[in-house]
PDB file of N, CA and C in Angstrom:
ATOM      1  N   UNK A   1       6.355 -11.709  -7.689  1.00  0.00           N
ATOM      2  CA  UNK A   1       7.477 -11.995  -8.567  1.00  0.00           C
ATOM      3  C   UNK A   1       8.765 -11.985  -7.752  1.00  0.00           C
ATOM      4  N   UNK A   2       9.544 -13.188  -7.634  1.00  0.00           N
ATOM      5  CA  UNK A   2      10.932 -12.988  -7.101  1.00  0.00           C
ATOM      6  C   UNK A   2      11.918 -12.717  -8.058  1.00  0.00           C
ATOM      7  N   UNK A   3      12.565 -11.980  -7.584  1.00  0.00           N
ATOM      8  CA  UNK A   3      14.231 -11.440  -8.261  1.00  0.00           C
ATOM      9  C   UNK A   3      15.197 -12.199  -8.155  1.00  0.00           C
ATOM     10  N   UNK A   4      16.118 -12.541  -9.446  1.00  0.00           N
ATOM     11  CA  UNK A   4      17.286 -12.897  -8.880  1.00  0.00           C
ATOM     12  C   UNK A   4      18.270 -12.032  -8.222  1.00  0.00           C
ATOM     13  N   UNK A   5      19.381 -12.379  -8.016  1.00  0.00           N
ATOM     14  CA  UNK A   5      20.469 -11.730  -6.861  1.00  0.00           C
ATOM     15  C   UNK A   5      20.702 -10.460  -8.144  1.00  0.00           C
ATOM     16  N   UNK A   6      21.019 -11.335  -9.470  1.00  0.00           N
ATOM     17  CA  UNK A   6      21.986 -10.557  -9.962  1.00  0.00           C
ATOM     18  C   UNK A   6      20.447  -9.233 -10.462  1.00  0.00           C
ATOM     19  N   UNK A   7      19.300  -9.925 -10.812  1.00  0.00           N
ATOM     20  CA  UNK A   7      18.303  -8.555 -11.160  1.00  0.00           C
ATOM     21  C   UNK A   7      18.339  -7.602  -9.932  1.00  0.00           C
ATOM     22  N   UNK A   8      18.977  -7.701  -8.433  1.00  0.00           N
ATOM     23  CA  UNK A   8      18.519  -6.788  -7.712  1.00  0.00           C
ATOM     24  C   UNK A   8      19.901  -6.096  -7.420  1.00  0.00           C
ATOM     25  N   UNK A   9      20.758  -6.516  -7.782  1.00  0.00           N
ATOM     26  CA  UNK A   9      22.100  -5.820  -7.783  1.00  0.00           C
ATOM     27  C   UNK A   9      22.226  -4.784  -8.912  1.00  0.00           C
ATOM     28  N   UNK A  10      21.099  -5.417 -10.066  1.00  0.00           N
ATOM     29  CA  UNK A  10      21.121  -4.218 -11.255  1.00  0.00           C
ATOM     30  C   UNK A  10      20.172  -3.283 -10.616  1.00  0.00           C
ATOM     31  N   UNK A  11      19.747  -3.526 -10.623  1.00  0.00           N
ATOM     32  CA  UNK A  11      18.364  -2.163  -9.847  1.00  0.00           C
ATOM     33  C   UNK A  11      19.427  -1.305  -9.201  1.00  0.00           C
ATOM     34  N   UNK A  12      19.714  -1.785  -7.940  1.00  0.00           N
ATOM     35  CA  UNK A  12      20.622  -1.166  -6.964  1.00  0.00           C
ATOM     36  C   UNK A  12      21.590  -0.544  -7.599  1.00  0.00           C
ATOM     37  N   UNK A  13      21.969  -0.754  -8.501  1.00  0.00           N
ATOM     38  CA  UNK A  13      22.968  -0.075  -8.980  1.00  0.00           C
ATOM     39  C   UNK A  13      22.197   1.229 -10.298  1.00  0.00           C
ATOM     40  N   UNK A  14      21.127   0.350 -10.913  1.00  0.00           N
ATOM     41  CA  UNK A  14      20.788   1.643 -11.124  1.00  0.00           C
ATOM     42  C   UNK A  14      19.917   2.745 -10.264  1.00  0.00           C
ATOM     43  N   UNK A  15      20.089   2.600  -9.344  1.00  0.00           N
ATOM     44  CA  UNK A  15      19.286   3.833  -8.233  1.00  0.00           C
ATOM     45  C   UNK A  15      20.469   4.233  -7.582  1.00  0.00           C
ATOM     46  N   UNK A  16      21.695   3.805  -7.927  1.00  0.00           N
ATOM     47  CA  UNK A  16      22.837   4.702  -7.459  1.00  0.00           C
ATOM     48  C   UNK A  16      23.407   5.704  -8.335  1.00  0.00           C
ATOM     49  N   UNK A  17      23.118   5.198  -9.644  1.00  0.00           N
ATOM     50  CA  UNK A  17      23.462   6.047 -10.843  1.00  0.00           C
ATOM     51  C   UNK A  17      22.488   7.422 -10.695  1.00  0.00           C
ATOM     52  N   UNK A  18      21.313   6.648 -10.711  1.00  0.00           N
ATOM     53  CA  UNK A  18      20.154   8.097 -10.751  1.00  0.00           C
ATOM     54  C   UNK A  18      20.393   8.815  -9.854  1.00  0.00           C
ATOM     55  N   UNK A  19      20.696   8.530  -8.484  1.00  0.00           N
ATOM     56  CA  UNK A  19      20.592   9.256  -7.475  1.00  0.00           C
ATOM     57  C   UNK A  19      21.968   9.716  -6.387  1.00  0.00           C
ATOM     58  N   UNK A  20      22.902   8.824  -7.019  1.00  0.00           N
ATOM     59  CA  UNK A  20      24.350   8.928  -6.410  1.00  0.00           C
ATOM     60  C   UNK A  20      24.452   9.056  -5.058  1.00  0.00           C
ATOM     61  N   UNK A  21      25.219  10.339  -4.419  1.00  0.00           N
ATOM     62  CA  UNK A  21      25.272  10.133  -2.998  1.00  0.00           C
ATOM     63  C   UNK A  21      24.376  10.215  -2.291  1.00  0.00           C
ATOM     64  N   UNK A  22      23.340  10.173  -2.836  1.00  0.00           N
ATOM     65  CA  UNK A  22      21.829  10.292  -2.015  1.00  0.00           C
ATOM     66  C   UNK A  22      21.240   9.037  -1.961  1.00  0.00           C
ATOM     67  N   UNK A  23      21.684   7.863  -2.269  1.00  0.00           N
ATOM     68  CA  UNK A  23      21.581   6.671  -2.240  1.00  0.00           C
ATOM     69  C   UNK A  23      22.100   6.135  -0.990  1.00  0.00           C
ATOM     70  N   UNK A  24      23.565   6.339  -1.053  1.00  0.00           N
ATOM     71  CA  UNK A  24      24.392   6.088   0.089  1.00  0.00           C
ATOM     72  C   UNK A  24      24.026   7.046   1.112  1.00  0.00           C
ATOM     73  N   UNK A  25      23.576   8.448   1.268  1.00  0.00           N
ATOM     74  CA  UNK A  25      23.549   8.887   2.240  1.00  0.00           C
ATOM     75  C   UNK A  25      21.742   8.589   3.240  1.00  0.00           C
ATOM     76  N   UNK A  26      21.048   7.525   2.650  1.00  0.00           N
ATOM     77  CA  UNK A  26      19.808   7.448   3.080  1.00  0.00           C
ATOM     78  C   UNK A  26      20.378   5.818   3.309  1.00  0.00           C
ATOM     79  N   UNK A  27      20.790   5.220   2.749  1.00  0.00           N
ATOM     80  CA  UNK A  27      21.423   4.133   3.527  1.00  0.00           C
ATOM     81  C   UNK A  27      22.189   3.881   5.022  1.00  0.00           C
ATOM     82  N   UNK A  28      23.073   4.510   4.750  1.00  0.00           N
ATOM     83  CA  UNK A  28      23.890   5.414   5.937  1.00  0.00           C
ATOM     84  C   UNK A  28      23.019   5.576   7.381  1.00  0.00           C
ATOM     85  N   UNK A  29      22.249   6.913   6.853  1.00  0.00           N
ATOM     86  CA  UNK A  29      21.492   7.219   7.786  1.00  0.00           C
ATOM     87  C   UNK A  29      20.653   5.964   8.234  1.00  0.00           C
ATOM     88  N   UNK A  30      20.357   5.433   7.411  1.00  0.00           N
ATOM     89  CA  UNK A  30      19.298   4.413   8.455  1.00  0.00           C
ATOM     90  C   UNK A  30      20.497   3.011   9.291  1.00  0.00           C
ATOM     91  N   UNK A  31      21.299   3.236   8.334  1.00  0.00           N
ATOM     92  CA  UNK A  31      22.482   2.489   9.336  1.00  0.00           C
ATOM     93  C   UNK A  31      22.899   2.870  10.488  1.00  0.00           C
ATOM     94  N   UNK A  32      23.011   3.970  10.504  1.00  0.00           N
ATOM     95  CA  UNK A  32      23.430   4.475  11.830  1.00  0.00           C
ATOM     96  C   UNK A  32      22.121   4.829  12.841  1.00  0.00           C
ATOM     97  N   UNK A  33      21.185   5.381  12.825  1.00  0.00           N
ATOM     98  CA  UNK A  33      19.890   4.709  13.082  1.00  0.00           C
ATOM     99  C   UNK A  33      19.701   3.745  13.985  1.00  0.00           C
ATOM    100  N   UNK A  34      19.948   2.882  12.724  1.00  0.00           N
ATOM    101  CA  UNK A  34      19.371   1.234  13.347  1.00  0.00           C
ATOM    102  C   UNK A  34      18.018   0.888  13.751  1.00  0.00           C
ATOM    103  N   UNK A  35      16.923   1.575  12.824  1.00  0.00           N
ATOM    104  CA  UNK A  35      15.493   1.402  13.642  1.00  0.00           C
ATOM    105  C   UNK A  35      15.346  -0.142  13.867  1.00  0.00           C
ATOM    106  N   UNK A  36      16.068  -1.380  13.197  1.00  0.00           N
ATOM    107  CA  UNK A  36      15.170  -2.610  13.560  1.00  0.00           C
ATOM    108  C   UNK A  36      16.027  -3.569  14.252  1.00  0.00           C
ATOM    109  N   UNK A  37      17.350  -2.877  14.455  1.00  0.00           N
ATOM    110  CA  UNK A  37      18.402  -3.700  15.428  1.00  0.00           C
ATOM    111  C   UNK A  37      19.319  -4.603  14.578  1.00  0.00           C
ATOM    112  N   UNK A  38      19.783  -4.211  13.093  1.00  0.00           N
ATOM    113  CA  UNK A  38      20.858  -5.013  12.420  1.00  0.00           C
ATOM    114  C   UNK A  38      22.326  -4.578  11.993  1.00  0.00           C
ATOM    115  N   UNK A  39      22.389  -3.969  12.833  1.00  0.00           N
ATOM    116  CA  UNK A  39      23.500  -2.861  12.512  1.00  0.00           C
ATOM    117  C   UNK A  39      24.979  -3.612  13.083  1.00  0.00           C
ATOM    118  N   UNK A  40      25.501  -4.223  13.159  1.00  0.00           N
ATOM    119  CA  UNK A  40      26.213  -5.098  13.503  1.00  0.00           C
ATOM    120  C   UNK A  40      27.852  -4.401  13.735  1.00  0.00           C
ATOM    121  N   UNK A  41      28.039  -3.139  13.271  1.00  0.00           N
ATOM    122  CA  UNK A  41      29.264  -2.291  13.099  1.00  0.00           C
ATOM    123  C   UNK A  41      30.412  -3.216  11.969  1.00  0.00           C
ATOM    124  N   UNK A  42      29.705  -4.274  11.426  1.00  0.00           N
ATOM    125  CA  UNK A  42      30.321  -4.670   9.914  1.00  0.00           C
ATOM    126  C   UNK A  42      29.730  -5.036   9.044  1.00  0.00           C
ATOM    127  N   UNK A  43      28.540  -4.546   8.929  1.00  0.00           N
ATOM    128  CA  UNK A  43      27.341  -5.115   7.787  1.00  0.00           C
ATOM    129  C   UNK A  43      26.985  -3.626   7.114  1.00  0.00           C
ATOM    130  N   UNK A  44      28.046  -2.204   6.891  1.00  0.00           N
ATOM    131  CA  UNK A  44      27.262  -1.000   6.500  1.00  0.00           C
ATOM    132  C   UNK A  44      26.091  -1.220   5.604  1.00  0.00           C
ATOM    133  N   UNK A  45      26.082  -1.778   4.727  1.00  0.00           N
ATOM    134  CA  UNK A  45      25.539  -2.269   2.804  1.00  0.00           C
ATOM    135  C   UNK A  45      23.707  -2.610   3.287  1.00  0.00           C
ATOM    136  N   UNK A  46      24.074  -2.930   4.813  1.00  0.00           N
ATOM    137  CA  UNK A  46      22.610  -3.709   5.463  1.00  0.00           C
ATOM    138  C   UNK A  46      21.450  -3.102   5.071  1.00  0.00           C
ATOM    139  N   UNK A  47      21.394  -1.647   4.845  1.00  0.00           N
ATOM    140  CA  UNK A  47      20.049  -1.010   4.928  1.00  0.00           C
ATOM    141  C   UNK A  47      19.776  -0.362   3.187  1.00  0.00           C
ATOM    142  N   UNK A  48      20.912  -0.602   2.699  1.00  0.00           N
ATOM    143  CA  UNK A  48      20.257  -0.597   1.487  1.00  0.00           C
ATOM    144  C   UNK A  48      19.246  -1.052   0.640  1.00  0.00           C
ATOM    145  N   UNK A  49      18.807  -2.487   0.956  1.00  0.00           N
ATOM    146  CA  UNK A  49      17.597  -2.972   0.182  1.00  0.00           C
ATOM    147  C   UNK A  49      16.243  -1.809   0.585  1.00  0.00           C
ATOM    148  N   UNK A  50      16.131  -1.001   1.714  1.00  0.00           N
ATOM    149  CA  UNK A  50      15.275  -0.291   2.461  1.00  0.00           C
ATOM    150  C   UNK A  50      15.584   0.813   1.350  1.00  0.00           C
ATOM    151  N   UNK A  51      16.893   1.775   1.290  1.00  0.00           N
ATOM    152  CA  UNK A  51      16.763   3.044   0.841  1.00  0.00           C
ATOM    153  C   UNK A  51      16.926   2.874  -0.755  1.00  0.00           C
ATOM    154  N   UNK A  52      16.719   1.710  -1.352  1.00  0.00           N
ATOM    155  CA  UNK A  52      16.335   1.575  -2.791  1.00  0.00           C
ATOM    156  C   UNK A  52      14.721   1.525  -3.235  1.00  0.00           C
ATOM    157  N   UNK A  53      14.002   1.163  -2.231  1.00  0.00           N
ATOM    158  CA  UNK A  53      12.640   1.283  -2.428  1.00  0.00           C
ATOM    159  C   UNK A  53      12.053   2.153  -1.421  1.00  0.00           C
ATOM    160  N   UNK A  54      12.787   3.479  -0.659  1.00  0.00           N
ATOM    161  CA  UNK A  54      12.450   4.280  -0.233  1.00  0.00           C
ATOM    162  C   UNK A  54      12.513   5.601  -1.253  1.00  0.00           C
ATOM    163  N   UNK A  55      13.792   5.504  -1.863  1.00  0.00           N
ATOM    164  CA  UNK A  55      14.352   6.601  -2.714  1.00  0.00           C
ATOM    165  C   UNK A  55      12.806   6.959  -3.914  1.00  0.00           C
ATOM    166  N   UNK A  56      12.682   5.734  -4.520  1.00  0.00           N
ATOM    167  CA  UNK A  56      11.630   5.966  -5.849  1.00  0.00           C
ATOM    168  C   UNK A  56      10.163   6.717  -4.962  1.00  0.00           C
ATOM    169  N   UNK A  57      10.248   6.323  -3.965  1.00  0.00           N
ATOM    170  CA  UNK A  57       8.737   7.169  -3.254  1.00  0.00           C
ATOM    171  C   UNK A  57       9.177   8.603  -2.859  1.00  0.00           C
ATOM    172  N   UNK A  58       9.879   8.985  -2.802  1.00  0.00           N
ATOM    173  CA  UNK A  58      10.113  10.196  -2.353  1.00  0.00           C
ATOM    174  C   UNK A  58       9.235  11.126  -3.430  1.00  0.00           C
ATOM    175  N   UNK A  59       9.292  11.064  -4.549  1.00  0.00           N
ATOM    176  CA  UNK A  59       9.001  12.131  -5.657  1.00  0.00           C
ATOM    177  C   UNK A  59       7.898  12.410  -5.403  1.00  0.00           C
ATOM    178  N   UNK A  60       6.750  11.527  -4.196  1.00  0.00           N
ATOM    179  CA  UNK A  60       5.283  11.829  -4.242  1.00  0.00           C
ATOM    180  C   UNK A  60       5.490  12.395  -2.450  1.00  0.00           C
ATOM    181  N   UNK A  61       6.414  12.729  -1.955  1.00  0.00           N
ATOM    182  CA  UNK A  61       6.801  13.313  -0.800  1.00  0.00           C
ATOM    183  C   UNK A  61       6.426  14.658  -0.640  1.00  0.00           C
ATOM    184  N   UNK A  62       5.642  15.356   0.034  1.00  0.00           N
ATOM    185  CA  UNK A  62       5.470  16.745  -0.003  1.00  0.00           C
ATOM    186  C   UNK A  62       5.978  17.522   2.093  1.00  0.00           C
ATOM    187  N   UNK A  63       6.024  16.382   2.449  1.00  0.00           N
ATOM    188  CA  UNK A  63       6.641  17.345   4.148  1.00  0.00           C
ATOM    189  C   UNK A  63       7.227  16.034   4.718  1.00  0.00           C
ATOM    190  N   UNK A  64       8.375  16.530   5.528  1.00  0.00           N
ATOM    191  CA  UNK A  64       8.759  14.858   6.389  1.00  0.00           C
ATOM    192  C   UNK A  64       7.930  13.964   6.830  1.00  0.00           C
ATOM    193  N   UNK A  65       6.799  14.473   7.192  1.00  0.00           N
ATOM    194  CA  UNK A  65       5.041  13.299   7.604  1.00  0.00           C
ATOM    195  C   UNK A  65       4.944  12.421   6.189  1.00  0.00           C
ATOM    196  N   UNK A  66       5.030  13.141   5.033  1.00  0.00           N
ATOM    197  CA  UNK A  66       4.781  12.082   4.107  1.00  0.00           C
ATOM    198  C   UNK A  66       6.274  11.186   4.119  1.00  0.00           C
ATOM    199  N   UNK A  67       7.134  11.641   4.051  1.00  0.00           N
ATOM    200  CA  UNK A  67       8.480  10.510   4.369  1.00  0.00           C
ATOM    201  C   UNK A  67       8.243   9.749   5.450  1.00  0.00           C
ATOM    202  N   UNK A  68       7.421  10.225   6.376  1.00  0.00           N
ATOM    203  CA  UNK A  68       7.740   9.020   7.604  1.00  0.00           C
ATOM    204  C   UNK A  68       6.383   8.222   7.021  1.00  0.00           C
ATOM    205  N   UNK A  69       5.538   8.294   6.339  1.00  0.00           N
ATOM    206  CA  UNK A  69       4.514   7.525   6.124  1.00  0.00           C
ATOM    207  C   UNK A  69       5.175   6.298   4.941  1.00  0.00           C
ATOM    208  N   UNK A  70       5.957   6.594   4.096  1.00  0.00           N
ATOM    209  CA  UNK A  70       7.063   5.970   3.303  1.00  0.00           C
ATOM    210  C   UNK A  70       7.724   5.017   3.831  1.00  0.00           C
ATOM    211  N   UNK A  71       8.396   5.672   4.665  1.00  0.00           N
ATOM    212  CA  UNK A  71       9.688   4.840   5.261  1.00  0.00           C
ATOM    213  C   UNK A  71       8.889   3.686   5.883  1.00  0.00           C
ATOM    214  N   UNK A  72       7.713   3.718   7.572  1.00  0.00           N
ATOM    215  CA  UNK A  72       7.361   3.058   7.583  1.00  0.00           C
ATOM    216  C   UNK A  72       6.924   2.236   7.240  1.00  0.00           C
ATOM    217  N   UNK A  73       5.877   2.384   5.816  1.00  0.00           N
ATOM    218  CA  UNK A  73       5.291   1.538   5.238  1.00  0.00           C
ATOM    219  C   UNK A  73       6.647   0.385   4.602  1.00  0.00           C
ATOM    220  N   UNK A  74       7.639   1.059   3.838  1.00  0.00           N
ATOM    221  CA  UNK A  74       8.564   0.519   3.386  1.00  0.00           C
ATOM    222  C   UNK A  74       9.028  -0.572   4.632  1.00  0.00           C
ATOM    223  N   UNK A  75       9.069  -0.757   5.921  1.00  0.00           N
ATOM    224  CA  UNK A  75      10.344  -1.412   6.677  1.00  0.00           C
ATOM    225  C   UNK A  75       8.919  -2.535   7.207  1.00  0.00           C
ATOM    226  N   UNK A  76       7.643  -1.927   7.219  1.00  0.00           N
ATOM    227  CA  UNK A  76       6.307  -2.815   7.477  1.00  0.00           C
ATOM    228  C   UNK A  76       6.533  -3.931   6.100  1.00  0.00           C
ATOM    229  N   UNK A  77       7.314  -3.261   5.060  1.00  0.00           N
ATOM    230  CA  UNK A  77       6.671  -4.437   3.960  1.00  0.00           C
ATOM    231  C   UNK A  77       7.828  -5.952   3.584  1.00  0.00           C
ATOM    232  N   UNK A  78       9.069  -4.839   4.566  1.00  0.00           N
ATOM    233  CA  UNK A  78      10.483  -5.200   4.186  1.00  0.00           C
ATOM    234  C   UNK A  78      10.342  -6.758   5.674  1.00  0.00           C
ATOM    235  N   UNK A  79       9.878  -6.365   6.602  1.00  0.00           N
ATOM    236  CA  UNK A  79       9.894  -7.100   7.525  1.00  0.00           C
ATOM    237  C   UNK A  79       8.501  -7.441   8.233  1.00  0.00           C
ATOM    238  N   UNK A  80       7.780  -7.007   9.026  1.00  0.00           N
ATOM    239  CA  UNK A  80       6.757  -6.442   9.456  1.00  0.00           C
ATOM    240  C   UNK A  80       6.604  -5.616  10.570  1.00  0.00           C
ATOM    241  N   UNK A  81       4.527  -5.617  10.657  1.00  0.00           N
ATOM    242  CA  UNK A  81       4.803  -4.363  11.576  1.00  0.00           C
ATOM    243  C   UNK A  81       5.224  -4.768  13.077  1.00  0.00           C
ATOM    244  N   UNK A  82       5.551  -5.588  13.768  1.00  0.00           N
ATOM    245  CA  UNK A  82       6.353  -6.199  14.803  1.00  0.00           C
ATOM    246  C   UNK A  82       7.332  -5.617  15.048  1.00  0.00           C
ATOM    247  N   UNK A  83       8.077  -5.653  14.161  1.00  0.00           N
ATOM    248  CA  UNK A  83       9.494  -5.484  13.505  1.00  0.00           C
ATOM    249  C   UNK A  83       9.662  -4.451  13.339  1.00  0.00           C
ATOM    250  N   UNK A  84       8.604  -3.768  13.019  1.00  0.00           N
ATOM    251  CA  UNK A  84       9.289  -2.445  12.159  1.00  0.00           C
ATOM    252  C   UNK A  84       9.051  -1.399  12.941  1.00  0.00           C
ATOM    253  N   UNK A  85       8.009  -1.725  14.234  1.00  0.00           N
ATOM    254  CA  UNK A  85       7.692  -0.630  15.264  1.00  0.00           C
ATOM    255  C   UNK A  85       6.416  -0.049  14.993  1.00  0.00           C
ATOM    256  N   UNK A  86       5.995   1.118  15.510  1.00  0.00           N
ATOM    257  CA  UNK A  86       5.463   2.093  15.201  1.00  0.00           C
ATOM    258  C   UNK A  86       5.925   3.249  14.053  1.00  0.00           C
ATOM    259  N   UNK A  87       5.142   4.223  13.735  1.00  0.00           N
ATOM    260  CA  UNK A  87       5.537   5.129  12.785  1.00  0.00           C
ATOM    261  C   UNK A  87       6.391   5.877  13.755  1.00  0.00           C
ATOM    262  N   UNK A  88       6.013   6.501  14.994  1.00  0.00           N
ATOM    263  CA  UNK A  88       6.711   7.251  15.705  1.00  0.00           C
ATOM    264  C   UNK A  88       8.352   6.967  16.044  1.00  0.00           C
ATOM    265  N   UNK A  89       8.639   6.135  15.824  1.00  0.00           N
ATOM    266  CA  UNK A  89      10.126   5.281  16.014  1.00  0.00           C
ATOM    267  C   UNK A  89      10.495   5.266  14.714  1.00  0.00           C
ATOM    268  N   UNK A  90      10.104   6.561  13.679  1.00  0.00           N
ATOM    269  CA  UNK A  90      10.942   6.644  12.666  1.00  0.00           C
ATOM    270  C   UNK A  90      10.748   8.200  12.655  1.00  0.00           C
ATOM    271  N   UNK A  91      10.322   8.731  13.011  1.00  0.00           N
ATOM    272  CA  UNK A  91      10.129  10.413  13.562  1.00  0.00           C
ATOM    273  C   UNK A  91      11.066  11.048  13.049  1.00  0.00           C
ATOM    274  N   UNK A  92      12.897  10.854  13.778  1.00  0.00           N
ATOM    275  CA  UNK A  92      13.713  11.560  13.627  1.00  0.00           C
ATOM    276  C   UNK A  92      14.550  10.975  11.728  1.00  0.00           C
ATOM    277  N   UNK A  93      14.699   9.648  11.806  1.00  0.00           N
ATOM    278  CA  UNK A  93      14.962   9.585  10.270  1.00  0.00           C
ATOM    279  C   UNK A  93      14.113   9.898   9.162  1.00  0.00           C
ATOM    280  N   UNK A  94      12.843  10.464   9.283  1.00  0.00           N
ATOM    281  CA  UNK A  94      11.992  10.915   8.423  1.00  0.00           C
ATOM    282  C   UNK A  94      12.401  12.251   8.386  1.00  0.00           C
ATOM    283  N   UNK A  95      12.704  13.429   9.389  1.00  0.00           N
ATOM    284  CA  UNK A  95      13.311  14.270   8.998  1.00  0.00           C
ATOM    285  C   UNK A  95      14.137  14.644   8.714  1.00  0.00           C
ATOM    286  N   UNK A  96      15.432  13.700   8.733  1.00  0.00           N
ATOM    287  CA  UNK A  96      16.572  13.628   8.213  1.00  0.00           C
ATOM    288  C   UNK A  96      16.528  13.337   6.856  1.00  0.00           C
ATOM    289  N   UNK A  97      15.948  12.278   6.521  1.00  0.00           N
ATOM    290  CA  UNK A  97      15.935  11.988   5.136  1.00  0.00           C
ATOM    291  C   UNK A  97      14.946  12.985   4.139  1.00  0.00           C
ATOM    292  N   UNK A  98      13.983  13.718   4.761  1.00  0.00           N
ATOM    293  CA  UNK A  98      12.981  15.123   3.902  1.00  0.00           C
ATOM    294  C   UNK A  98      14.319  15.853   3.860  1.00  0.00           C
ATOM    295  N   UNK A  99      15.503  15.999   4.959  1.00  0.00           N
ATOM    296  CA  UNK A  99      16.235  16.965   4.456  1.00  0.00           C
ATOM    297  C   UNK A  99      17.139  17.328   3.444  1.00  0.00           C
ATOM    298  N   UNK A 100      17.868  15.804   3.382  1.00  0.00           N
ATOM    299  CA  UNK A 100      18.506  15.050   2.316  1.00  0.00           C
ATOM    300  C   UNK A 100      17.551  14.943   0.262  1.00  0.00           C
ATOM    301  N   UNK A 101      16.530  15.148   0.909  1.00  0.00           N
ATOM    302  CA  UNK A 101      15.759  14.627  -0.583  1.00  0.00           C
ATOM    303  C   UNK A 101      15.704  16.311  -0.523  1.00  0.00           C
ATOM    304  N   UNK A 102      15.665  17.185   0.247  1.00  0.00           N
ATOM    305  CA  UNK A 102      15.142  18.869  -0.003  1.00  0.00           C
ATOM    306  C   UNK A 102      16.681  19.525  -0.932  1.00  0.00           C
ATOM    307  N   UNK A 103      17.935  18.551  -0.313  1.00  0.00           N
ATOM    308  CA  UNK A 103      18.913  19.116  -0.808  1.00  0.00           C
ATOM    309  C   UNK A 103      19.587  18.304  -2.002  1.00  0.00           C
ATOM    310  N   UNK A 104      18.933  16.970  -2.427  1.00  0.00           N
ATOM    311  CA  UNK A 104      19.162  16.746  -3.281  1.00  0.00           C
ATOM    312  C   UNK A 104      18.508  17.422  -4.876  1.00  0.00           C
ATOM    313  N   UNK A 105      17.288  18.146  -4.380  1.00  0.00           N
ATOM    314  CA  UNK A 105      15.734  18.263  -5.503  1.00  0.00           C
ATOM    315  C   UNK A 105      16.619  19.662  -5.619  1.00  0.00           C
ATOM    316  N   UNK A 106      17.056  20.719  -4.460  1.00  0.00           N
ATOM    317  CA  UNK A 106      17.572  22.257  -4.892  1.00  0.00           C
ATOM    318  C   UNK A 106      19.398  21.496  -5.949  1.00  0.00           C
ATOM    319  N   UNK A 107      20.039  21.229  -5.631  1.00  0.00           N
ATOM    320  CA  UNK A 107      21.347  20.642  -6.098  1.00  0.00           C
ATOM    321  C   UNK A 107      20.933  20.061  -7.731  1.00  0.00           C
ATOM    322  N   UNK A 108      19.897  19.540  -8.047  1.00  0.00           N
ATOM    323  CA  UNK A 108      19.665  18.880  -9.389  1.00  0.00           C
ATOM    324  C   UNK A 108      19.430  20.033 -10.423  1.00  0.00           C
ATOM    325  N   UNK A 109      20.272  19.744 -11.335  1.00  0.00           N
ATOM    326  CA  UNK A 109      19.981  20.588 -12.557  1.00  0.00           C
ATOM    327  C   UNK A 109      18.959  20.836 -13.181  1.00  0.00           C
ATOM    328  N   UNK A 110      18.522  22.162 -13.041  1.00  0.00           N
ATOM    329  CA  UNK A 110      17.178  22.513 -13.733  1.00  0.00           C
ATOM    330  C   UNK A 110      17.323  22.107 -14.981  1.00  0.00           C
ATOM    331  N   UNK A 111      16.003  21.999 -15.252  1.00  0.00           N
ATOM    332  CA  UNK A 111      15.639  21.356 -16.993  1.00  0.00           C
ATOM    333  C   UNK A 111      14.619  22.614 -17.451  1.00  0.00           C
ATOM    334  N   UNK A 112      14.965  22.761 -18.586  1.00  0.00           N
ATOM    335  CA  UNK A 112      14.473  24.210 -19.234  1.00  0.00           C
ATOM    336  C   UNK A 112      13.260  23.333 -19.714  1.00  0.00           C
TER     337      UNK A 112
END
């Protein structure tokens, strides 16, 4: 199924609502990063299509190994595996981003 522009700008925007600065800050991070070489120092917005369909997998995340099994798969599906490297060439943003999802899950309001 293809999306239009404007159905994926709604998504995106609702996974910023749900998830706010944890949207932007897993974007970010893979911007600065740069695992696949598009980082251009005026394209920030670039790695968002990645941390909108990284974010919804997290909830089945249990240690940074399962994030790096995520992420990769995610940038294998976004581009391929050529492209996207090995799993090991996402090592350090997999634990950055388990840390980010550890401090977003303690920060969220408990539900009675």
């Amino acid at each position: 199924m293809t999306r239009t522009r404007d159905e994926i700008l709604e998504i995106r925007r609702h996974l910023k609502a749900k998830y706010g600065r944890l949207f932007d800050s897993i974007a970010a991070l893979l911007y600065r990063h740069d695992p696949i070489g598009i980082n251009f120092e005026d394209n920030t917005d670039e790695y968002e299509p990645e941390a909108g369909t990284i974010l919804p997998r997290l909830n089945s995340c249990h240690s940074a190994d399962d994030v790096l099994q995520v992420i990769h798969a995610e940038f294998v599906r976004w581009f391929d595996s050529g492209t996207a490297g090995p799993p090991e060439h996402y090592r350090e943003i997999a634990s950055e981003v388990w840390q980010l999802w550890q401090g977003y899950l303690a920060d969220r309001p408990k539900s009675i």
